[in-house]
PDB file of N, CA and C in Angstrom:
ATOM      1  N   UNK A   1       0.910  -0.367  -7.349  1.00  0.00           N
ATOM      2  CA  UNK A   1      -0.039  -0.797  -6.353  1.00  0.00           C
ATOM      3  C   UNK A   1      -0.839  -1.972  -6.923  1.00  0.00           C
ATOM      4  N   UNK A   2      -1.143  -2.866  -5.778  1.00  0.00           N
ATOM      5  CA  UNK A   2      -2.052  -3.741  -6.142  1.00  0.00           C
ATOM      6  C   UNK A   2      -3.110  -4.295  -5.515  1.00  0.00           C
ATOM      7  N   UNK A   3      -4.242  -4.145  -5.421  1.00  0.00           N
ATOM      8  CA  UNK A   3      -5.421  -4.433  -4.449  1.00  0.00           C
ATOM      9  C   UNK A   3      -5.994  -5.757  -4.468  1.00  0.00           C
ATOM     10  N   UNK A   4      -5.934  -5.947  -3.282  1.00  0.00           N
ATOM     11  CA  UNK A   4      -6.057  -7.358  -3.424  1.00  0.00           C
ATOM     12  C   UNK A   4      -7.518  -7.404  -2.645  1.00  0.00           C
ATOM     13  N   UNK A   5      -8.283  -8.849  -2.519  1.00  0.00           N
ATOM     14  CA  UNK A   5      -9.449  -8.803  -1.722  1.00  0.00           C
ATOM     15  C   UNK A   5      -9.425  -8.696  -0.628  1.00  0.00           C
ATOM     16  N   UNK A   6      -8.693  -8.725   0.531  1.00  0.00           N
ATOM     17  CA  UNK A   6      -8.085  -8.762   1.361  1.00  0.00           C
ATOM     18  C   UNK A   6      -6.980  -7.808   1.661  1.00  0.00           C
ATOM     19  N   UNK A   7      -6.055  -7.264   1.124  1.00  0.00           N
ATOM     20  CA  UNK A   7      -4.858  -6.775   1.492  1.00  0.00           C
ATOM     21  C   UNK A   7      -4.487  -6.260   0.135  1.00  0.00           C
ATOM     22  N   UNK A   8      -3.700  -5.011   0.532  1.00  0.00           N
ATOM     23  CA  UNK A   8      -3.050  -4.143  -0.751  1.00  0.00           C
ATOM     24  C   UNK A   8      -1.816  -4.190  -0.713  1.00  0.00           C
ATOM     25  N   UNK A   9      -0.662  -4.229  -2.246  1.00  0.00           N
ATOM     26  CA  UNK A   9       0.618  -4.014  -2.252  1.00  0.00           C
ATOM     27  C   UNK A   9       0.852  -2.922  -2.723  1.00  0.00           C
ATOM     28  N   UNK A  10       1.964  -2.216  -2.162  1.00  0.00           N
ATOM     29  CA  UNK A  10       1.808  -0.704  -2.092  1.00  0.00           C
ATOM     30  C   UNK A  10       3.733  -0.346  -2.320  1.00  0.00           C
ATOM     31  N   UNK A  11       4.378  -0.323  -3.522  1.00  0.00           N
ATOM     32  CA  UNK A  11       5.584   0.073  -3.453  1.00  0.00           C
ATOM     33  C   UNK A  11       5.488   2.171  -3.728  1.00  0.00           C
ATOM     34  N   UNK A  12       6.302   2.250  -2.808  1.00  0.00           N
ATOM     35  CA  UNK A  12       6.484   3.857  -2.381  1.00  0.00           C
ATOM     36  C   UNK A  12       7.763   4.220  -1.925  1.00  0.00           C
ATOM     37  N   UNK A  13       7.886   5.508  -2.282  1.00  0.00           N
ATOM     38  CA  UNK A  13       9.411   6.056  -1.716  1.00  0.00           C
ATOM     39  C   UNK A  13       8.579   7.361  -0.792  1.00  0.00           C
ATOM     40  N   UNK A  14       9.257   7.216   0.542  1.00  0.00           N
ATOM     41  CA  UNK A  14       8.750   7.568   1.373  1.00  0.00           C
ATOM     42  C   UNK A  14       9.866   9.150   1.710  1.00  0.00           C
ATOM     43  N   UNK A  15      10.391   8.922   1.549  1.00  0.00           N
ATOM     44  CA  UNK A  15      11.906  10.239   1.628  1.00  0.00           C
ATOM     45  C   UNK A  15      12.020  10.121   2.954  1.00  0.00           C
ATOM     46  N   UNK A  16      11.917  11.325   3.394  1.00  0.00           N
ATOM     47  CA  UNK A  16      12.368  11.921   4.991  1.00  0.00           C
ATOM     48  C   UNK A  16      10.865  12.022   5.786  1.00  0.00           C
ATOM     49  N   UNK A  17       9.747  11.305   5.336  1.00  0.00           N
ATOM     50  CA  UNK A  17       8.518  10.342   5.938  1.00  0.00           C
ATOM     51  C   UNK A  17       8.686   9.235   6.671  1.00  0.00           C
ATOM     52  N   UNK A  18       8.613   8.774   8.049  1.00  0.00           N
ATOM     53  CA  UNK A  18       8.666   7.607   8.079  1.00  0.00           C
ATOM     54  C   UNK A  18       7.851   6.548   7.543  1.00  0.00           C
ATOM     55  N   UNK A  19       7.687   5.764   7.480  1.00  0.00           N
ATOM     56  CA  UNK A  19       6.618   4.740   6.775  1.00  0.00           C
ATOM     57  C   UNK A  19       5.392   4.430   7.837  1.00  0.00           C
ATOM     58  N   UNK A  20       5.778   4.614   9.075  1.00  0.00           N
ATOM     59  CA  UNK A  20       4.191   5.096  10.131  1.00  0.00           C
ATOM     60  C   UNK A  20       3.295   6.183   9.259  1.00  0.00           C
ATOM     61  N   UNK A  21       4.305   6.972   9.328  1.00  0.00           N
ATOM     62  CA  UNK A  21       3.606   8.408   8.672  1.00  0.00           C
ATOM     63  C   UNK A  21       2.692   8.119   6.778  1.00  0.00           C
ATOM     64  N   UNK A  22       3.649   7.770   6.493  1.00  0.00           N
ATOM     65  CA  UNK A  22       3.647   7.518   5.291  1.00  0.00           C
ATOM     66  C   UNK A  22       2.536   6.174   5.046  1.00  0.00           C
ATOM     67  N   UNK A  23       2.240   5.494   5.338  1.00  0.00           N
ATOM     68  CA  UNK A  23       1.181   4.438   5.761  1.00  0.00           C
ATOM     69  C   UNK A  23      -0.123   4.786   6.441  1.00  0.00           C
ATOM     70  N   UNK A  24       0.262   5.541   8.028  1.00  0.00           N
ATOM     71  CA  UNK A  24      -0.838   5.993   7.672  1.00  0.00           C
ATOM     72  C   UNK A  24      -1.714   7.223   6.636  1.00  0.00           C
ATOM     73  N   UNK A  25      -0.837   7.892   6.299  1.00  0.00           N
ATOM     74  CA  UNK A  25      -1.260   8.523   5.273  1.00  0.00           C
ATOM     75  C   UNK A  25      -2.156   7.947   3.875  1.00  0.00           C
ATOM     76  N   UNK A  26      -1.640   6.745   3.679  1.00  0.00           N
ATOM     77  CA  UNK A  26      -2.408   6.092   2.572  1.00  0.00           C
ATOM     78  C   UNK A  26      -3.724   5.611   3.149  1.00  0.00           C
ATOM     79  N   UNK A  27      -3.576   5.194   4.238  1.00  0.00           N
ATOM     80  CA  UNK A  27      -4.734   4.619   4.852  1.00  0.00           C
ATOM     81  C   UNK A  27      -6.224   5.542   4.919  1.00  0.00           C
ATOM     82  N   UNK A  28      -5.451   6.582   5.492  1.00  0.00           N
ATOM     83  CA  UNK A  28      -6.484   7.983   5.509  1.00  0.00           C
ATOM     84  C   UNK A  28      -6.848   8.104   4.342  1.00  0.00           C
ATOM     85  N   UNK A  29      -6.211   8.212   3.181  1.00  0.00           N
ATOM     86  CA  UNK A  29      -6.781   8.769   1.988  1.00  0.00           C
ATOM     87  C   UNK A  29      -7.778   8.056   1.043  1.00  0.00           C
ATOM     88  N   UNK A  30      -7.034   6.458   1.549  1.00  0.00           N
ATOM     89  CA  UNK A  30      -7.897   5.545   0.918  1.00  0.00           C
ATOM     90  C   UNK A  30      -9.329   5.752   1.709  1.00  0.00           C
ATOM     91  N   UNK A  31      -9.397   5.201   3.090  1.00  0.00           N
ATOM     92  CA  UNK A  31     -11.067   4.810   3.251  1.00  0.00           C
ATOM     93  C   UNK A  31     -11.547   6.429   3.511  1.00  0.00           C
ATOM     94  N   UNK A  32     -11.227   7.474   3.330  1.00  0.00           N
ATOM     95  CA  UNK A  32     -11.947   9.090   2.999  1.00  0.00           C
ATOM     96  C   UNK A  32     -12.605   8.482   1.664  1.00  0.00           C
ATOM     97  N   UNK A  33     -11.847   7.984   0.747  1.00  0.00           N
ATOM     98  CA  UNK A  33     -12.622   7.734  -0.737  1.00  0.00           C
ATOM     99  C   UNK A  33     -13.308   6.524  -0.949  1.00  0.00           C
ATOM    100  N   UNK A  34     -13.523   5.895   0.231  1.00  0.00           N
ATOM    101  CA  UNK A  34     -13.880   4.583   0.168  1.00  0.00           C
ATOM    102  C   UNK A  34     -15.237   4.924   1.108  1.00  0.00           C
ATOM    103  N   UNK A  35     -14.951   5.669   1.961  1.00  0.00           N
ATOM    104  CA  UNK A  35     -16.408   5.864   2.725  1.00  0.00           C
ATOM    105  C   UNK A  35     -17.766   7.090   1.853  1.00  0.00           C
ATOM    106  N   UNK A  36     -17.077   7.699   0.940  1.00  0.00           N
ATOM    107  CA  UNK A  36     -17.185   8.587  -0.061  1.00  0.00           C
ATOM    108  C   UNK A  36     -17.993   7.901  -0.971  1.00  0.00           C
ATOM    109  N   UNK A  37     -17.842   7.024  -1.161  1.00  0.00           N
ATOM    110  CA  UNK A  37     -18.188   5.441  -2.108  1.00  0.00           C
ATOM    111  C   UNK A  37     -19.705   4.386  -1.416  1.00  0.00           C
ATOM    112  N   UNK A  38     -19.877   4.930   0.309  1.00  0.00           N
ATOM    113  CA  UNK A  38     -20.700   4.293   0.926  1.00  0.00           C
ATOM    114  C   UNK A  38     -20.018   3.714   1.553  1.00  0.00           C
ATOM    115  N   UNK A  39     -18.784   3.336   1.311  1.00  0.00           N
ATOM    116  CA  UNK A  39     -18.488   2.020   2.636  1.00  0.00           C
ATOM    117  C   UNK A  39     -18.598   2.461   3.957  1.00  0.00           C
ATOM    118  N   UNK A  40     -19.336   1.941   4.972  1.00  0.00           N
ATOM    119  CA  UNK A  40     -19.254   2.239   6.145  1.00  0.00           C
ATOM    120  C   UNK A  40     -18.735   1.404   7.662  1.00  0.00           C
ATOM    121  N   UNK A  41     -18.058   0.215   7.377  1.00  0.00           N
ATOM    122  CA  UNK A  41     -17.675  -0.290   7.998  1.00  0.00           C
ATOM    123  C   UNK A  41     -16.024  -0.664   8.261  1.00  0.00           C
ATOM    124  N   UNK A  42     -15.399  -0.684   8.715  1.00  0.00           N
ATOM    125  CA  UNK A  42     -13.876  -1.118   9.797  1.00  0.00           C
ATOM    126  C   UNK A  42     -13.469  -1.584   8.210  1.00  0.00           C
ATOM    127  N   UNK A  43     -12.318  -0.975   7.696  1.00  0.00           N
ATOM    128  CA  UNK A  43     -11.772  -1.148   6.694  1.00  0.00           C
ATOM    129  C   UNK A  43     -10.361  -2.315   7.235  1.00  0.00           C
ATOM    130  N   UNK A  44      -9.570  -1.242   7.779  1.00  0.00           N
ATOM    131  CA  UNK A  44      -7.677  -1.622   7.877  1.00  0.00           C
ATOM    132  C   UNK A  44      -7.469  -1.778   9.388  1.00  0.00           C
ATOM    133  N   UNK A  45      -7.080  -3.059   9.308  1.00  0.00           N
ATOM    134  CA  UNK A  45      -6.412  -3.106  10.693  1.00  0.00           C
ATOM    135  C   UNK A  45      -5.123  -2.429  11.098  1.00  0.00           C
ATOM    136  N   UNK A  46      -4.660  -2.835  12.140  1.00  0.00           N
ATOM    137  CA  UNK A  46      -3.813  -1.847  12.939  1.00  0.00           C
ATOM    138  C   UNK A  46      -2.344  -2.530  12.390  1.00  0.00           C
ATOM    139  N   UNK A  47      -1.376  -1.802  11.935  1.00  0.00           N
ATOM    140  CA  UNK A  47       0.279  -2.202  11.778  1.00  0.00           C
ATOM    141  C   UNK A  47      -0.162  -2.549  10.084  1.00  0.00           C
ATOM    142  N   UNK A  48       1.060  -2.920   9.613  1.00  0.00           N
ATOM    143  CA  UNK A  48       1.299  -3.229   8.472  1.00  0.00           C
ATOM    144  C   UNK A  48       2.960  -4.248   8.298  1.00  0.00           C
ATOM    145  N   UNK A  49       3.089  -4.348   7.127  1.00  0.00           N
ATOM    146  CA  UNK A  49       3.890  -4.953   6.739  1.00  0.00           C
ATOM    147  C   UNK A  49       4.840  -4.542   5.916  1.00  0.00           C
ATOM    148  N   UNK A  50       6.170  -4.071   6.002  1.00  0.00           N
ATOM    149  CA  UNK A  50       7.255  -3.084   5.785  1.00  0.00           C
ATOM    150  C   UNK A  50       8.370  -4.130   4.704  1.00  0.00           C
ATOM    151  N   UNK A  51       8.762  -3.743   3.867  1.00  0.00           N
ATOM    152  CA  UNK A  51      10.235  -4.606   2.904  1.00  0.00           C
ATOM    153  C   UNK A  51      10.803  -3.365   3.024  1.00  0.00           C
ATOM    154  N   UNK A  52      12.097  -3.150   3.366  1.00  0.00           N
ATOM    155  CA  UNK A  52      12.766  -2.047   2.255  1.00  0.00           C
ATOM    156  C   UNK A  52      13.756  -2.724   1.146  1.00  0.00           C
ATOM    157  N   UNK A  53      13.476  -2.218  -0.108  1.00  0.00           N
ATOM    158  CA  UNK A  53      14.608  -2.091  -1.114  1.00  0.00           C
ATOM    159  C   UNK A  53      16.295  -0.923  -0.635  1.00  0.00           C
ATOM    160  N   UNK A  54      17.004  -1.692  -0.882  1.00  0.00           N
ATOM    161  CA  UNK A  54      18.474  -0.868  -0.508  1.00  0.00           C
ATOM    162  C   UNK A  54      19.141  -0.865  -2.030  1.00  0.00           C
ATOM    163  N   UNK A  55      18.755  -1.252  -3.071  1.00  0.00           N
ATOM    164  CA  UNK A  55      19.541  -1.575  -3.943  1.00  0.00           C
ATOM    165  C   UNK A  55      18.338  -1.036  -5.027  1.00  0.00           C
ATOM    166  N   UNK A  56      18.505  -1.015  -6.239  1.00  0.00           N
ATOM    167  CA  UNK A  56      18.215  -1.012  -7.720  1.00  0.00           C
ATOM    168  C   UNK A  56      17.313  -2.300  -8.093  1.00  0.00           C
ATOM    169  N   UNK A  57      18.193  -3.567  -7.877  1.00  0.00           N
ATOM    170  CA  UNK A  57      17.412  -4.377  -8.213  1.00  0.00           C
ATOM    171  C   UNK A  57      16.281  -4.993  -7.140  1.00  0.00           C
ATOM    172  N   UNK A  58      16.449  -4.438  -6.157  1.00  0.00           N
ATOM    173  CA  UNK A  58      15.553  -5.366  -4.692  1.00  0.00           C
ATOM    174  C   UNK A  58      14.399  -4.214  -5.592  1.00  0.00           C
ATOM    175  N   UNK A  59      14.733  -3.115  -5.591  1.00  0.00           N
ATOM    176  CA  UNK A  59      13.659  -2.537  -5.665  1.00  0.00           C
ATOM    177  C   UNK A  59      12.909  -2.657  -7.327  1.00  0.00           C
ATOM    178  N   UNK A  60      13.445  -3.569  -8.438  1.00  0.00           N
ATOM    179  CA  UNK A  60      12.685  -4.043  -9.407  1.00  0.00           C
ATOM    180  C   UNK A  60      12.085  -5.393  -8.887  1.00  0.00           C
ATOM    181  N   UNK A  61      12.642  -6.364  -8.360  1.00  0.00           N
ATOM    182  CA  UNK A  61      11.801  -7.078  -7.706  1.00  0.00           C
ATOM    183  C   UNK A  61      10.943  -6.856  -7.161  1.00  0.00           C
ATOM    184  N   UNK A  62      10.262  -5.760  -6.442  1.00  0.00           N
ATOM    185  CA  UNK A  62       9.730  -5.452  -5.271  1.00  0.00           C
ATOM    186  C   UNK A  62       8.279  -5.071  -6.322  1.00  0.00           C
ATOM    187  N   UNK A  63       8.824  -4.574  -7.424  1.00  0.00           N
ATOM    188  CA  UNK A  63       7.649  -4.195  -8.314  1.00  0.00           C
ATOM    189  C   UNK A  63       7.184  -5.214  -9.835  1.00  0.00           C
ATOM    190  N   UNK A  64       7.945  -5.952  -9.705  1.00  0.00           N
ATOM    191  CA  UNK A  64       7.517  -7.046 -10.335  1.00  0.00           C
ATOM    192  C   UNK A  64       6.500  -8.146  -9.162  1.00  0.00           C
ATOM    193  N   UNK A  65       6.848  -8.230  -8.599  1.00  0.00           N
ATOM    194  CA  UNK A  65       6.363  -8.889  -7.398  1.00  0.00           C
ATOM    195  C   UNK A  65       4.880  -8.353  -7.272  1.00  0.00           C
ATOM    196  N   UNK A  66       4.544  -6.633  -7.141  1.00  0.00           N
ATOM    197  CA  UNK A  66       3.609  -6.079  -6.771  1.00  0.00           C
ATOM    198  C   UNK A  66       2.603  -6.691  -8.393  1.00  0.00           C
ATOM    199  N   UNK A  67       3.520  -6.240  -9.232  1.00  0.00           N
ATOM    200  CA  UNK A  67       2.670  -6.247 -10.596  1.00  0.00           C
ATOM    201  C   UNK A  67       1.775  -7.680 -10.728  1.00  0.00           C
ATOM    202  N   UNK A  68       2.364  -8.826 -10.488  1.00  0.00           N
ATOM    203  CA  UNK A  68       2.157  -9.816 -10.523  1.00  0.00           C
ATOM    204  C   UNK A  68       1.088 -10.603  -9.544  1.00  0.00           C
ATOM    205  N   UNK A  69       0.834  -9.084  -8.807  1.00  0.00           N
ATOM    206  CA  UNK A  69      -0.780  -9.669  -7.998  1.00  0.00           C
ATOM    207  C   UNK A  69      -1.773  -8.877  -8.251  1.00  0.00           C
ATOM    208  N   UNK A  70      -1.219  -7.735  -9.260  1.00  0.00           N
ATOM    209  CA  UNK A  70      -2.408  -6.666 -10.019  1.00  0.00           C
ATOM    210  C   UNK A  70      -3.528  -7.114 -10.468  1.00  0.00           C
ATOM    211  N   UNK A  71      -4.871  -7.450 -10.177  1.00  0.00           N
ATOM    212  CA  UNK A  71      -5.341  -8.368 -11.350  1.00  0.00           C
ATOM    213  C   UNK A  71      -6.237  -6.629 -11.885  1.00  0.00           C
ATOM    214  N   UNK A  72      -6.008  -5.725 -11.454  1.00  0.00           N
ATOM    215  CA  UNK A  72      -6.660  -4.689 -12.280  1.00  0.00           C
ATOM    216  C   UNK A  72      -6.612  -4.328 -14.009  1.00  0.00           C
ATOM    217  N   UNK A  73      -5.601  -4.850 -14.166  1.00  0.00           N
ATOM    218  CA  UNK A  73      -5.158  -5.200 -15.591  1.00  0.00           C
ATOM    219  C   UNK A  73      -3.890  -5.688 -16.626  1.00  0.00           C
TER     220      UNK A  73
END
């Protein structure tokens, strides 16, 4: 994962979840701990933005890619 100021990158294996499900699920969990924190205002907009990896390497790209906007450390 990588949080950005604006927008998060989020590689996940979702199984037999769809990624609606599975998305919103992150969403929920995040601003529960984010409003937990004080935040009280309109976090995440509506839809998201989907890649799938089919392969081995799409899916090392996919996390080099993520890593590379980490600035958490």
């Amino acid at each position: 994962m990588a949080v950005c100021s604006n927008h998060i990158h989020l590689v996940v294996g979702s199984g037999n979840e769809s990624i609606k499900s599975t998305v919103s699920r992150y969403k929920n969990v995040s601003t529960c701990a984010l409003k937990k924190m004080g935040l009280t205002k309109r976090i995440w907009t509506r839809g998201f933005d989907k890649r799938f990896c089919f392969t081995g390497e799409q899916l090392e790209q996919k996390i080099k890619y993520v890593r590379r906007h980490d600035k958490t450390g």
